[in-house]
N, C-alpha and C. Protein backbone atom coordinates (compact mmCIF):
# COMPACT_ATOMS: atom_id res chain seq x y z
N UNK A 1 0.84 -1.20 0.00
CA UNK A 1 0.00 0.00 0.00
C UNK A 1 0.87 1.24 0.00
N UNK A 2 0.42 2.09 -0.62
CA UNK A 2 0.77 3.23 -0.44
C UNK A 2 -0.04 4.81 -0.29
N UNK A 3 0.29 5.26 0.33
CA UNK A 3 -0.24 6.54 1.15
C UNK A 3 0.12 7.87 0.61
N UNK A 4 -0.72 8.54 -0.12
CA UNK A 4 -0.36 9.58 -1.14
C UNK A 4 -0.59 10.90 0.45
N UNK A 5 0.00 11.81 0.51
CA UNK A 5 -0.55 12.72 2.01
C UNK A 5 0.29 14.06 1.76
N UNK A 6 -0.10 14.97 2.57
CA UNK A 6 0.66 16.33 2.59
C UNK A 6 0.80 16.35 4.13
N UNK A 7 1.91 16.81 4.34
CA UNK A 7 2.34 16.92 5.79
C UNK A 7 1.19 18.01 6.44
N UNK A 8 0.44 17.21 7.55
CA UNK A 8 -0.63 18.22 8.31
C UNK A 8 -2.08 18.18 7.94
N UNK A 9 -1.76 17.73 6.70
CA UNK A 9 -3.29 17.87 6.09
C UNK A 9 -3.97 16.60 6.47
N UNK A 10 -5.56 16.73 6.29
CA UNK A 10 -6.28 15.18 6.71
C UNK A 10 -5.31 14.01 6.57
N UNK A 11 -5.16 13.78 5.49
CA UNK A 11 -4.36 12.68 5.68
C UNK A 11 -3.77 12.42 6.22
N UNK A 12 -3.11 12.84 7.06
CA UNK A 12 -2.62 12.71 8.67
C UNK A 12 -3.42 11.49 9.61
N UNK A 13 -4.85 12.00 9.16
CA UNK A 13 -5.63 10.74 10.00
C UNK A 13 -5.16 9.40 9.56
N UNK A 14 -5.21 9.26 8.38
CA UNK A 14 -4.88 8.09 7.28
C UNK A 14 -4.11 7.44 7.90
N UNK A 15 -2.84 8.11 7.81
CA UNK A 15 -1.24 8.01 8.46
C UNK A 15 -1.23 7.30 9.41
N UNK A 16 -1.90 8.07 10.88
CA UNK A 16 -1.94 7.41 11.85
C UNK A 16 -2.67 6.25 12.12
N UNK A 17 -4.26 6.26 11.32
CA UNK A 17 -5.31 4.42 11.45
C UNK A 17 -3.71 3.76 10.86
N UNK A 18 -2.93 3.85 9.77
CA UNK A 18 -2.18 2.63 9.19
C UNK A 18 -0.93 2.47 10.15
N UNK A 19 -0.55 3.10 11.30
CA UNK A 19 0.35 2.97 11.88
C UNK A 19 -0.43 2.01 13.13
N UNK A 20 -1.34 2.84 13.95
CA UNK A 20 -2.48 2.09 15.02
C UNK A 20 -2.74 0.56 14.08
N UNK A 21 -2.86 0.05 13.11
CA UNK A 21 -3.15 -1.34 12.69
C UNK A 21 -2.08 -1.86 12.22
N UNK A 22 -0.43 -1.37 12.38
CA UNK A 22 0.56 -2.07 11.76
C UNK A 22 0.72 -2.64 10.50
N UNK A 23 0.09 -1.51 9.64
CA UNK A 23 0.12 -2.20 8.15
C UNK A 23 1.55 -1.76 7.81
N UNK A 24 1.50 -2.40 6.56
CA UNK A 24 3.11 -2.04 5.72
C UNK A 24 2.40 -1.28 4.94
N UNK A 25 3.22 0.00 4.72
CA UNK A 25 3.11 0.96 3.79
C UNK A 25 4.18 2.05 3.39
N UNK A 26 3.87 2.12 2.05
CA UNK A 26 5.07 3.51 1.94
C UNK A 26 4.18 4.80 2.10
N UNK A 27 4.92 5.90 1.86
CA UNK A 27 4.21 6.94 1.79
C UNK A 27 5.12 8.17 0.97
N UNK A 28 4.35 8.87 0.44
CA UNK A 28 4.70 9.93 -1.04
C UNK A 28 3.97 11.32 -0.64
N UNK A 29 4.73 12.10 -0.28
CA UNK A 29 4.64 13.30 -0.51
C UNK A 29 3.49 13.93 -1.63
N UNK A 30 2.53 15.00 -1.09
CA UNK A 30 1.89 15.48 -2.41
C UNK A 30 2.40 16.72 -2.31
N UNK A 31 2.82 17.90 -3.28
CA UNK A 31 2.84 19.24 -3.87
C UNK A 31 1.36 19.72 -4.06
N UNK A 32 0.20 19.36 -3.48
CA UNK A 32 -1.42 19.50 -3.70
C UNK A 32 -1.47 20.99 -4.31
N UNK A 33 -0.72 22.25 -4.56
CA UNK A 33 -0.94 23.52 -5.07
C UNK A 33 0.01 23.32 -6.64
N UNK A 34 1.12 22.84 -6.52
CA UNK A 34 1.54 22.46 -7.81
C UNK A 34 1.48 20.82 -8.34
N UNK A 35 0.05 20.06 -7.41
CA UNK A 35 -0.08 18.96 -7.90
C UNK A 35 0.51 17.90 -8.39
N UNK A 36 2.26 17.75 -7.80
CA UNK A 36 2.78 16.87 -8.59
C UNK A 36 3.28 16.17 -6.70
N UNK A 37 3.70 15.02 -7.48
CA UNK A 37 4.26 14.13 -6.13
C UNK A 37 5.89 14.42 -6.12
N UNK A 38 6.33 13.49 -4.42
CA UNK A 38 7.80 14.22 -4.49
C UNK A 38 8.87 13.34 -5.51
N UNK A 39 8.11 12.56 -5.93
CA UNK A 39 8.69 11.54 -7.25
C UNK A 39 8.64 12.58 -8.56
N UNK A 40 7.86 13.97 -8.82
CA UNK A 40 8.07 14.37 -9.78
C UNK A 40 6.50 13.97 -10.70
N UNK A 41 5.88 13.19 -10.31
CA UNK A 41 4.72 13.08 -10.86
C UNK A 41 3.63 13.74 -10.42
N UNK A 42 2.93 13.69 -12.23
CA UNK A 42 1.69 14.56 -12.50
C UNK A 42 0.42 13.64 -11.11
N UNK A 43 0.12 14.32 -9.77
CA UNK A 43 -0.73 13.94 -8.90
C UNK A 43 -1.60 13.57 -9.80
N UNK A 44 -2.43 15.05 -10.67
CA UNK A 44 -3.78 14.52 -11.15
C UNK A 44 -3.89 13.35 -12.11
N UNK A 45 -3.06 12.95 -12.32
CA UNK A 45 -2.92 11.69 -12.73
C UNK A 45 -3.55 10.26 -12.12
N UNK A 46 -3.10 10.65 -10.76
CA UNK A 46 -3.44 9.44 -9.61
C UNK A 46 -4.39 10.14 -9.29
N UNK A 47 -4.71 11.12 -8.56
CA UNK A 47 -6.36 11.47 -8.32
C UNK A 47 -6.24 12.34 -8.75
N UNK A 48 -7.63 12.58 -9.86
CA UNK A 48 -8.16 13.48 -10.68
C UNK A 48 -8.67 14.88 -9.64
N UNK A 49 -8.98 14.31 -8.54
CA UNK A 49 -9.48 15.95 -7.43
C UNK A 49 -8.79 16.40 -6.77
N UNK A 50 -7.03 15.80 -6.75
CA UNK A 50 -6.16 16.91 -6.46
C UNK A 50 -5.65 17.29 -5.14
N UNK A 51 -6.50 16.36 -4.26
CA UNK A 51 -6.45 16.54 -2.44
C UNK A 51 -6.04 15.05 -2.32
N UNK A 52 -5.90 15.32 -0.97
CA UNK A 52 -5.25 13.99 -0.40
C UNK A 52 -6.28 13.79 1.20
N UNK A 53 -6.51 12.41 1.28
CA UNK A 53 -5.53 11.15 0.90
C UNK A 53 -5.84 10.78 -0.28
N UNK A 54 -5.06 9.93 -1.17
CA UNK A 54 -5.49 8.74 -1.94
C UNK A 54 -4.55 7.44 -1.20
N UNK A 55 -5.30 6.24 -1.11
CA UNK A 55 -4.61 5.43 -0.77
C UNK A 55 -4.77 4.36 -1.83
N UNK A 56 -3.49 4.35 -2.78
CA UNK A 56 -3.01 2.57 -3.18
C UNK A 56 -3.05 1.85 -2.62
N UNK A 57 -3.75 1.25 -2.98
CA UNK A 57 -4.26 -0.59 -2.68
C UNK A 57 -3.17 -1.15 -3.08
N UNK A 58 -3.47 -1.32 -4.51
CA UNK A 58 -2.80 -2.10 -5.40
C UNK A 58 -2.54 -1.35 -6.94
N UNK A 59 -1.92 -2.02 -8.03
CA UNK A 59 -1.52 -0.90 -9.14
C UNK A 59 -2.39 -0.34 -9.58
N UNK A 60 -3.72 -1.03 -9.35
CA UNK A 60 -4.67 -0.79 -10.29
C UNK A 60 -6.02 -0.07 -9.39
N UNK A 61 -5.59 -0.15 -8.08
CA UNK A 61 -7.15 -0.02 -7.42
C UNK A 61 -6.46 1.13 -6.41
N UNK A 62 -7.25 2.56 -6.13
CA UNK A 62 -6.66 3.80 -5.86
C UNK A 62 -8.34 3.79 -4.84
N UNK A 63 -8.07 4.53 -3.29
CA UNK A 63 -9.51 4.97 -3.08
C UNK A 63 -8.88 6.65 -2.41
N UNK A 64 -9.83 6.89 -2.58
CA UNK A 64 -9.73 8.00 -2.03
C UNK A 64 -10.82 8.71 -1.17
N UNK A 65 -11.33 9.84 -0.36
CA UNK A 65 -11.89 10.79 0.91
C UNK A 65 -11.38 10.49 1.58
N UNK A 66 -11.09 10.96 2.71
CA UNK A 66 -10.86 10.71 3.92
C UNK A 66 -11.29 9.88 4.77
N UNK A 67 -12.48 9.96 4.97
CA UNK A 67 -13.67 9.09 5.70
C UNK A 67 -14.00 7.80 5.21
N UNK A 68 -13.36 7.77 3.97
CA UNK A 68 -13.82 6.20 3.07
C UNK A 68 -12.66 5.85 3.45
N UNK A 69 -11.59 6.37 3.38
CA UNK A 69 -9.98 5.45 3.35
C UNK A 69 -9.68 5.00 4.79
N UNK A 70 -10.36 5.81 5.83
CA UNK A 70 -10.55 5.70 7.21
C UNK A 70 -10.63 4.24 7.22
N UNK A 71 -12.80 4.32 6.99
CA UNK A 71 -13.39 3.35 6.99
C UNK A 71 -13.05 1.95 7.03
N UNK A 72 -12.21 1.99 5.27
CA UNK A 72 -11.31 1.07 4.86
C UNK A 72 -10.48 0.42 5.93
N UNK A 73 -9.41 1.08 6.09
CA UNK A 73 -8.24 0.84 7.11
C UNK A 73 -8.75 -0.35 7.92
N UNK A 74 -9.90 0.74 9.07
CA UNK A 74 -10.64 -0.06 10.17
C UNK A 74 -11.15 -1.74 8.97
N UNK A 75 -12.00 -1.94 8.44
CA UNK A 75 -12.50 -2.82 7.63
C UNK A 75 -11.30 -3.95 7.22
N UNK A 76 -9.86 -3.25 6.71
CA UNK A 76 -9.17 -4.74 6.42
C UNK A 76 -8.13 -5.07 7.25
N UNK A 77 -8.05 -4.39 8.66
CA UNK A 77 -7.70 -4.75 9.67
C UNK A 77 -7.95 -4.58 10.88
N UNK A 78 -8.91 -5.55 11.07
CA UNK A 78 -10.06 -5.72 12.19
C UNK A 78 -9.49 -5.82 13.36
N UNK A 79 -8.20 -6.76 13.49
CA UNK A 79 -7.69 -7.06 14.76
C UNK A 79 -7.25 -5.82 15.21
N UNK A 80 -7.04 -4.34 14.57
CA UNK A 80 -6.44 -3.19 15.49
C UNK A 80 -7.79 -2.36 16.29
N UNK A 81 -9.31 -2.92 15.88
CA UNK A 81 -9.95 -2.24 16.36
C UNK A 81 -10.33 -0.85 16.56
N UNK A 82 -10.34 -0.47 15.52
CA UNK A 82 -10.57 1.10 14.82
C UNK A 82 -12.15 1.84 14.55
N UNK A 83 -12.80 0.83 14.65
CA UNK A 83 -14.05 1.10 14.51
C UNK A 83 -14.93 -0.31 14.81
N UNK A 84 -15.86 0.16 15.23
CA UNK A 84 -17.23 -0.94 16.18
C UNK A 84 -17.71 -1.85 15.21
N UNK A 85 -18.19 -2.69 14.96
CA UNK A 85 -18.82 -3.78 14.18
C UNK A 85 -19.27 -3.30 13.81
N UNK A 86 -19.32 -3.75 12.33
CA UNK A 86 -20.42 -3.34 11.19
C UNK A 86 -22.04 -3.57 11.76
N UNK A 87 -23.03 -2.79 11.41
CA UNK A 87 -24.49 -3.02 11.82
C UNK A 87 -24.98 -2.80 13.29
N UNK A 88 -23.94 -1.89 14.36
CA UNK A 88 -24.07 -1.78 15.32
C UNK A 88 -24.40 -0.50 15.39
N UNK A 89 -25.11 0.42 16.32
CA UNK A 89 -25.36 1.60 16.93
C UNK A 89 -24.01 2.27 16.93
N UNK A 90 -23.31 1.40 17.79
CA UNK A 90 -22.00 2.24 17.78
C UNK A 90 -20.58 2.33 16.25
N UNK A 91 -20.90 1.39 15.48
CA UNK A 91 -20.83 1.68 13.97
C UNK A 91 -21.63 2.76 13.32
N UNK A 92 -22.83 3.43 13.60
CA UNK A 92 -23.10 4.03 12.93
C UNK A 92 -22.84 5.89 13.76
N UNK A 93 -22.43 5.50 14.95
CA UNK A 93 -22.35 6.92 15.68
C UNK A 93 -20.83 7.02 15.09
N UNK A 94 -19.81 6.47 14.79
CA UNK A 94 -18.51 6.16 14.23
C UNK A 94 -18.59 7.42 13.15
N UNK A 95 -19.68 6.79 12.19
CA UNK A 95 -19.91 7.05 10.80
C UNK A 95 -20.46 8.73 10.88
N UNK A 96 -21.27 8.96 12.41
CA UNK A 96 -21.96 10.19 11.93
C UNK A 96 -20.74 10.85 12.13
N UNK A 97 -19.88 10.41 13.13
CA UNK A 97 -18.67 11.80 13.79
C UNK A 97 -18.15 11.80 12.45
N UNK A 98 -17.60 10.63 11.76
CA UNK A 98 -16.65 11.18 10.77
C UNK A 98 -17.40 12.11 10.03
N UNK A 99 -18.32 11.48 9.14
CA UNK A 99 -19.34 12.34 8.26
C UNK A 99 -19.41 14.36 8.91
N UNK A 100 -19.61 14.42 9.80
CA UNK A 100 -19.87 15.65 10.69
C UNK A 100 -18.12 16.48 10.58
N UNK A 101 -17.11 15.27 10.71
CA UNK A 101 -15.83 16.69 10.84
C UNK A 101 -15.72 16.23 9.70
N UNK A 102 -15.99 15.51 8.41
CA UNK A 102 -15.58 16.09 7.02
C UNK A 102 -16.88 17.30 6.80
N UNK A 103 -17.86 17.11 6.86
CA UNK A 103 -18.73 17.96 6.08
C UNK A 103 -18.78 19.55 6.81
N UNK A 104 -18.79 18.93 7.88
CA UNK A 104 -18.90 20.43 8.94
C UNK A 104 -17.95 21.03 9.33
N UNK A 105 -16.81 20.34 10.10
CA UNK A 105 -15.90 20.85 10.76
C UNK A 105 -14.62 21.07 10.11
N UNK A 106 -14.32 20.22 8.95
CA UNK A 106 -12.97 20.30 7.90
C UNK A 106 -13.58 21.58 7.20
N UNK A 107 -14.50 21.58 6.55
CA UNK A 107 -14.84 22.62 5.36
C UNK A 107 -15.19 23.99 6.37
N UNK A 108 -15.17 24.10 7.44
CA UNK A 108 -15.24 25.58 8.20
C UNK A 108 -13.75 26.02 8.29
N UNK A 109 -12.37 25.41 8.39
CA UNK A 109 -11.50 25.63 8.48
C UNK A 109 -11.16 25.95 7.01
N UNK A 110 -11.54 25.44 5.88
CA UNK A 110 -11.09 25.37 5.10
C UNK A 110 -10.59 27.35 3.76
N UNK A 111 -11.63 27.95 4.13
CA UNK A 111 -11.13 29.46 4.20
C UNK A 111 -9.94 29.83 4.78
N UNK A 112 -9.68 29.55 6.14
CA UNK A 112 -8.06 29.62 6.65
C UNK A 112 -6.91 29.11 6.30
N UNK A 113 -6.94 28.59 5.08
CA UNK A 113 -6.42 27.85 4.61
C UNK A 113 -5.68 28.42 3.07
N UNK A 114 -6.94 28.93 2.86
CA UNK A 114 -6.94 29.66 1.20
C UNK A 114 -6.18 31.21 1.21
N UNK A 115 -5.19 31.21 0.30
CA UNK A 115 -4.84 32.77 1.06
C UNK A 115 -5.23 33.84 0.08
N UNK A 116 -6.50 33.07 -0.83
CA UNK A 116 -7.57 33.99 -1.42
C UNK A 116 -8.90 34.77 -0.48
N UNK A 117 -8.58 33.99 0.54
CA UNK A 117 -9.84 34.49 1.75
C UNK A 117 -8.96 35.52 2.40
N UNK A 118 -10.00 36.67 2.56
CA UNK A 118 -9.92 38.02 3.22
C UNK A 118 -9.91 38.01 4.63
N UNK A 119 -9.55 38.99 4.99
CA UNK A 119 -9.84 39.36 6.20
C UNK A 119 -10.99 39.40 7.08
N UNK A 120 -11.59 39.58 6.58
CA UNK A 120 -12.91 39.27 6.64
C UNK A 120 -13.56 38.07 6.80
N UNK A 121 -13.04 37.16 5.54
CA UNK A 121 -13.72 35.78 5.41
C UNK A 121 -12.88 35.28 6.58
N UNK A 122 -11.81 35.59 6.76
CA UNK A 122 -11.14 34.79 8.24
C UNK A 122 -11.93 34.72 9.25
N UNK A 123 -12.39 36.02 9.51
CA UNK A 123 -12.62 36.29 10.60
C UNK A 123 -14.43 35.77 10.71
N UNK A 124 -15.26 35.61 9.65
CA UNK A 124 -16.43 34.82 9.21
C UNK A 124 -16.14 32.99 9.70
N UNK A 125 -14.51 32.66 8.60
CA UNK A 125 -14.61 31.11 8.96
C UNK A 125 -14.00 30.91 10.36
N UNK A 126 -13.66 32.05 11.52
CA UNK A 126 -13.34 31.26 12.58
C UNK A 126 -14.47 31.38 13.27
N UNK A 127 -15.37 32.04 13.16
CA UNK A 127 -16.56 32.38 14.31
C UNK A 127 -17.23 30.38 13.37
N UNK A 128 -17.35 30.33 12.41
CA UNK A 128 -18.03 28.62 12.02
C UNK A 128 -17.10 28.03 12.74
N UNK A 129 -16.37 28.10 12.65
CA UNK A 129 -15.18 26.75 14.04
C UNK A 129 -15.75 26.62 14.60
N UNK A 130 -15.61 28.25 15.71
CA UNK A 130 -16.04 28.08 17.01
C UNK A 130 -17.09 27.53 17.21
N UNK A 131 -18.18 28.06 15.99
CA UNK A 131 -19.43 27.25 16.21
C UNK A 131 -19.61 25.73 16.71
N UNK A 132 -18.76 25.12 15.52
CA UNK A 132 -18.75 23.84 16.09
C UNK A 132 -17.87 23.31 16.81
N UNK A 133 -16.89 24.08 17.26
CA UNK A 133 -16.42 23.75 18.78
C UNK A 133 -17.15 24.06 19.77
N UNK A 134 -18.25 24.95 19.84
CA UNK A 134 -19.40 24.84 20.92
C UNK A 134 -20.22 23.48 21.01
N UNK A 135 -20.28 23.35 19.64
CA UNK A 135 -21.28 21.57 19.88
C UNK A 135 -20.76 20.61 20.27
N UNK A 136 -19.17 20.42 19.83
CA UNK A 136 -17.98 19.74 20.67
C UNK A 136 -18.10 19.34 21.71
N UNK A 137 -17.77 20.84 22.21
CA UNK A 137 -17.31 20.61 23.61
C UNK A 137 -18.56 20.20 24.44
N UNK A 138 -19.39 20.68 23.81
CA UNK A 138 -20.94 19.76 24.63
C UNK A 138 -20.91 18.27 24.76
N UNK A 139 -20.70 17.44 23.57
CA UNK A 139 -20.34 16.17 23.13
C UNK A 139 -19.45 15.81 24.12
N UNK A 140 -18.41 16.12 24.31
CA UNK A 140 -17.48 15.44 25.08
C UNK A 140 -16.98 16.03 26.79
N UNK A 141 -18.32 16.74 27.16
CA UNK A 141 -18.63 17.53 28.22
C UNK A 141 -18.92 15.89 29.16
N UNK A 142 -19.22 14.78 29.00
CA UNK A 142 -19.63 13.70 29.29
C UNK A 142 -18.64 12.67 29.77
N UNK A 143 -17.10 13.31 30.12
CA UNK A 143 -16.39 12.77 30.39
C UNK A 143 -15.63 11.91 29.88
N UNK A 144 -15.98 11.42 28.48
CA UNK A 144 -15.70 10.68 27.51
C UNK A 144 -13.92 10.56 27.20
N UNK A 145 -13.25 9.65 26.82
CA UNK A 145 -12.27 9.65 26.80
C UNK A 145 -11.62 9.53 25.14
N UNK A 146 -12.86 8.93 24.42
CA UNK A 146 -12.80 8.72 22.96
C UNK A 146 -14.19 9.22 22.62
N UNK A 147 -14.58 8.99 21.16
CA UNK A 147 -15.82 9.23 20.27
C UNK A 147 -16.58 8.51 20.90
N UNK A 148 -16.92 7.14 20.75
CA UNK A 148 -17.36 6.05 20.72
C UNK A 148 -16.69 4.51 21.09
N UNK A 149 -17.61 4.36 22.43
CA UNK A 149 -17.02 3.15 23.34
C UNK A 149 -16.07 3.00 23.68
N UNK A 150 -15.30 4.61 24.32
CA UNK A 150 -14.59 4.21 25.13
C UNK A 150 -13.31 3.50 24.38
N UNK A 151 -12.91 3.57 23.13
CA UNK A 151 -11.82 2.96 22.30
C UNK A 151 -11.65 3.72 21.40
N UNK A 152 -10.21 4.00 21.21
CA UNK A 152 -9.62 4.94 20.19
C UNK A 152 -9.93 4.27 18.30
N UNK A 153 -10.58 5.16 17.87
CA UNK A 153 -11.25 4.79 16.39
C UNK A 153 -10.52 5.44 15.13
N UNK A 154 -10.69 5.19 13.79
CA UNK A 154 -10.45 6.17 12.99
C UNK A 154 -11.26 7.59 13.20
N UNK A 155 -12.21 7.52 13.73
CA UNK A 155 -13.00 8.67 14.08
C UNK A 155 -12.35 9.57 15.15
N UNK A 156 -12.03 8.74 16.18
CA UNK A 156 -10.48 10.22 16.86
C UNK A 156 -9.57 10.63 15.85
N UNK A 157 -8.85 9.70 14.87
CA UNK A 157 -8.08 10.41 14.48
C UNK A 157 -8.13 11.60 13.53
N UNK A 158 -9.26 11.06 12.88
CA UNK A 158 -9.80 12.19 11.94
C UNK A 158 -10.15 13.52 12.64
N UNK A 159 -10.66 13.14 13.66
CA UNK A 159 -11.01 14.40 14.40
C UNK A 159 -10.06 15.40 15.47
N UNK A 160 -8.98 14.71 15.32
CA UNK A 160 -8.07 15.06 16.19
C UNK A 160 -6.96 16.17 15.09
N UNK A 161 -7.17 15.15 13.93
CA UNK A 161 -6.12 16.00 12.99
C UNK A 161 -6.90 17.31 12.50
N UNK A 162 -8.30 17.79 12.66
CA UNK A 162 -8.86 18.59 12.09
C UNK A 162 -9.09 20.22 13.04
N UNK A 163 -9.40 19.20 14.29
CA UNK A 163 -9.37 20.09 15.60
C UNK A 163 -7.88 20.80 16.16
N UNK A 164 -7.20 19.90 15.69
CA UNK A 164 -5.44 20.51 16.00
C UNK A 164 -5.07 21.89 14.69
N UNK A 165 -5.71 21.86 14.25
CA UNK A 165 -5.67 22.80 12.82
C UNK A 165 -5.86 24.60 13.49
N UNK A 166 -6.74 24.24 14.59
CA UNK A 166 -6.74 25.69 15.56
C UNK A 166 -5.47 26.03 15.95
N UNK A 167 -4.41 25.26 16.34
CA UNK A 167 -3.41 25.67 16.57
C UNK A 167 -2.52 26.57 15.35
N UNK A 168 -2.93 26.20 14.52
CA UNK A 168 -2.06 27.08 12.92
C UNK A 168 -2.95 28.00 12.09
N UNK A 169 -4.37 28.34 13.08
CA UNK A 169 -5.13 29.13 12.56
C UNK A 169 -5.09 30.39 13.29
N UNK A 170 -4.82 30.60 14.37
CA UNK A 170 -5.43 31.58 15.21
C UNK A 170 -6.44 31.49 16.37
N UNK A 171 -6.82 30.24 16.44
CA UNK A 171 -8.11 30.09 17.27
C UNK A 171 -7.18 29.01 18.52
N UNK A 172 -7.75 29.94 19.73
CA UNK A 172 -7.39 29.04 21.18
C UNK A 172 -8.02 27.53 21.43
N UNK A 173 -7.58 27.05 21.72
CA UNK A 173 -8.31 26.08 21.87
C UNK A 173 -8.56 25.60 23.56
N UNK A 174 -7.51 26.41 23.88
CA UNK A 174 -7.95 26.98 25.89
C UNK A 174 -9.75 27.13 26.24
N UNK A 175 -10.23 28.12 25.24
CA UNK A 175 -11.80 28.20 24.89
C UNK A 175 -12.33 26.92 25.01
N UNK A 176 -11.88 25.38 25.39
CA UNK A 176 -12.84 24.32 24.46
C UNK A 176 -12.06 23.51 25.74
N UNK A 177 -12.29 23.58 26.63
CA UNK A 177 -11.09 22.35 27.55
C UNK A 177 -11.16 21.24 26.95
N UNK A 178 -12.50 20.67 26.59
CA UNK A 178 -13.14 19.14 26.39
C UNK A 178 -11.72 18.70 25.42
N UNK A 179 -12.63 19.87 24.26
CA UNK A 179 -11.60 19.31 22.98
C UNK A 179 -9.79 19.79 23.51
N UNK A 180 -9.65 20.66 23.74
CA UNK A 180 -8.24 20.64 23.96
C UNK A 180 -7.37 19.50 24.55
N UNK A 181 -8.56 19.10 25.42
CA UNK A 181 -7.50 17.77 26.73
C UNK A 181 -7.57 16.45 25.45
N UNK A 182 -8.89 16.37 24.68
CA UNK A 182 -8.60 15.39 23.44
C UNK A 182 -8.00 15.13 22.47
N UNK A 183 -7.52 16.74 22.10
CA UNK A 183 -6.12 16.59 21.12
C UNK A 183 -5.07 16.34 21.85
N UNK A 184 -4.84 16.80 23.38
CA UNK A 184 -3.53 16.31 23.98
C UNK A 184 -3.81 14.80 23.93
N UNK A 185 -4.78 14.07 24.32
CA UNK A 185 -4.69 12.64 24.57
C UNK A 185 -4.07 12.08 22.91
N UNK A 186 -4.88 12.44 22.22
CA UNK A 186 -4.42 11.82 20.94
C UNK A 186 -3.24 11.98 20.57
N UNK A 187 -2.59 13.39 20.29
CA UNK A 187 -1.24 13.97 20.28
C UNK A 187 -0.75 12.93 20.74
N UNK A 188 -0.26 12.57 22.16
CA UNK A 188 0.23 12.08 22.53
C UNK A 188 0.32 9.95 22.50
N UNK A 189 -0.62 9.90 21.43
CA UNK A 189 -0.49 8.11 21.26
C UNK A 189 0.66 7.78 20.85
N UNK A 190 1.41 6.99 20.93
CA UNK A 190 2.78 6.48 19.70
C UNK A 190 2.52 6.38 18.50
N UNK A 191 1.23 6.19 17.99
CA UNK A 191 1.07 5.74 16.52
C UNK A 191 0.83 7.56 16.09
N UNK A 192 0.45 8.70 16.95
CA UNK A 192 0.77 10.09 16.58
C UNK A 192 1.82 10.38 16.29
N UNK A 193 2.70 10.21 16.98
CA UNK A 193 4.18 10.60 17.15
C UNK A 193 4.72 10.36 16.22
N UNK A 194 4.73 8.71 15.75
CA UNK A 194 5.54 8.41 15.12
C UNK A 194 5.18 9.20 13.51
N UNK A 195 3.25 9.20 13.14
CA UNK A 195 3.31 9.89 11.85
C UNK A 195 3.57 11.00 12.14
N UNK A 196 3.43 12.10 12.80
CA UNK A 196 3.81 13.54 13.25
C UNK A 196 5.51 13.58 12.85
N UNK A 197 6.05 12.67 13.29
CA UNK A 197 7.36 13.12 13.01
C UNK A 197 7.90 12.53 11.50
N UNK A 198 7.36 11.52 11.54
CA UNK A 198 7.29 11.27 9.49
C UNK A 198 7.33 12.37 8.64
N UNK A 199 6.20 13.42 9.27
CA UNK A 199 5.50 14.54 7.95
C UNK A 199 6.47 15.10 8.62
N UNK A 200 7.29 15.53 9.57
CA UNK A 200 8.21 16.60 9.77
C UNK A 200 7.41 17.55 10.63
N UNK A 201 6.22 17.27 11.25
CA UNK A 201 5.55 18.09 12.18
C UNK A 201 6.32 18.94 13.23
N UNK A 202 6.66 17.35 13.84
CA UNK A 202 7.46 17.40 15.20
C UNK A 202 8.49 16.87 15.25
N UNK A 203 9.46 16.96 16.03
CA UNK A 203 11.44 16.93 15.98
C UNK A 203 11.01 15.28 16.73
C-alpha cells in the first residue's frame, strides 16, 4: 500500500489508522498547489481531485476521501480495532462523527487555509469553528475519553487532525477544555508521534 498525504493535512488521520493497525506501507509526498508528487509526478494523474488522501491498494485499485480510506483501514484490519462492528449503533455513531468533521468541521477551516480568503472571510470562517467547537465541547462535556465506546477509532483520528488545525489558525483552543485535553490525549499516542514526526511536524 501506499499513502499519497501532505504533511498536516487530513491525511494525517490516514497516516496514523495505518500505523495504530501495523500495516506495511510507503508513503509519497503530495505538492497538492503544484499537484505533482515528491517523485516528480503529474498527482492529477493518480487522483483526478487533487487533495489527499489517496490510498493505493494495489496498481490498479486507488480509493480515495478521507472518511472512506478511514473506513477502509478499520475494515481490512479488524484485529487493530478502529471502529465498532459493522451493523451496530456504535458503527453508525462512528460514521456520523466522521461524516460531521468532514462535512462540517474540515470545510469551516477550510477558508483559513486559502490565502484567497480576506480578512474578513477569516474572521467569518473562525466564528463557524467556534461554532462547532461549541457543539464539541458539549459532546465530550460527558467525560468521555474517545468518540465512541470508550476505544480509540479512525474517528479520533480524523477528528483530532482537524481540531489541532486551531493551533495554525489563530483560534485558542484553551476556549474548548473538552476538545483541547482530546487533542492532547491523541497527540500524545505512539502511533501520533511516530506519523507527526514522518510529515516533519514534530522533531
Amino acid at each position: 500500500m501506499k499513502l499519497y498525504y501532505k504533511a498536516g493535512a487530513c491525511s494525517l488521520a490516514s497516516h496514523i489508522a495505518l500505523i495504530e493497525a501495523k500495516a506495511v506501507f510507503v508513503l509519497e509526498a503530495v505538492d497538492t498547489e503544484a499537484a505533482l508528487t515528491e517523485k516528480g509526478e503529474d498527482y492529477l494523474t493518480i487522483n483526478p481531485k487533487g487533495y489527499v488522501p489517496t490510498l493505493q491498494l494495489t496498481d490498479d485499485v486507488l480509493l480515495t476521501e478521507g472518511a472512506a480510506v478511514l473506513q477502509h483501514i478499520a475494515e481490512i484490519f479488524p484485529a487493530a480495532n478502529l471502529a465498532p462492528k459493522a451493523g451496530t449503533l456504535s458503527r453508525a455513531l462512528l460514521q456520523e462523527f466522521l461524516n460531521w468533521t468532514s462535512s462540517e468541521l474540515h470545510k469551516s477551516f477550510s477558508p483559513l487555509f486559502n490565502a484567497k480568503t480576506t480578512e474578513a472571510g477569516k474572521l467569518d470562517a473562525r466564528k463557524a469553528v467556534a461554532s462547532k467547537f461549541d457543539v464539541l465541547e458539549e459532546q465530550l462535556s460527558d467525560g468521555r475519553a474517545w468518540l465512541v465506546e470508550e476505544t480509540f477509532s479512525v474517528a479520533d483520528a480524523y477528528l483530532f487532525v482537524v481540531a489541532n488545525w486551531a493551533n495554525f489558525t489563530n483560534i485558542d483552543l484553551a476556549n474548548w477544555p473538552n476538545i483541547a485535553a482530546f487533542v492532547g490525549r491523541v497527540a500524545s499516542r505512539p502511533s501520533s508521534q511516530i506519523a507527526m514526526r514522518a510529515e516533519g511536524l514534530i522533531q
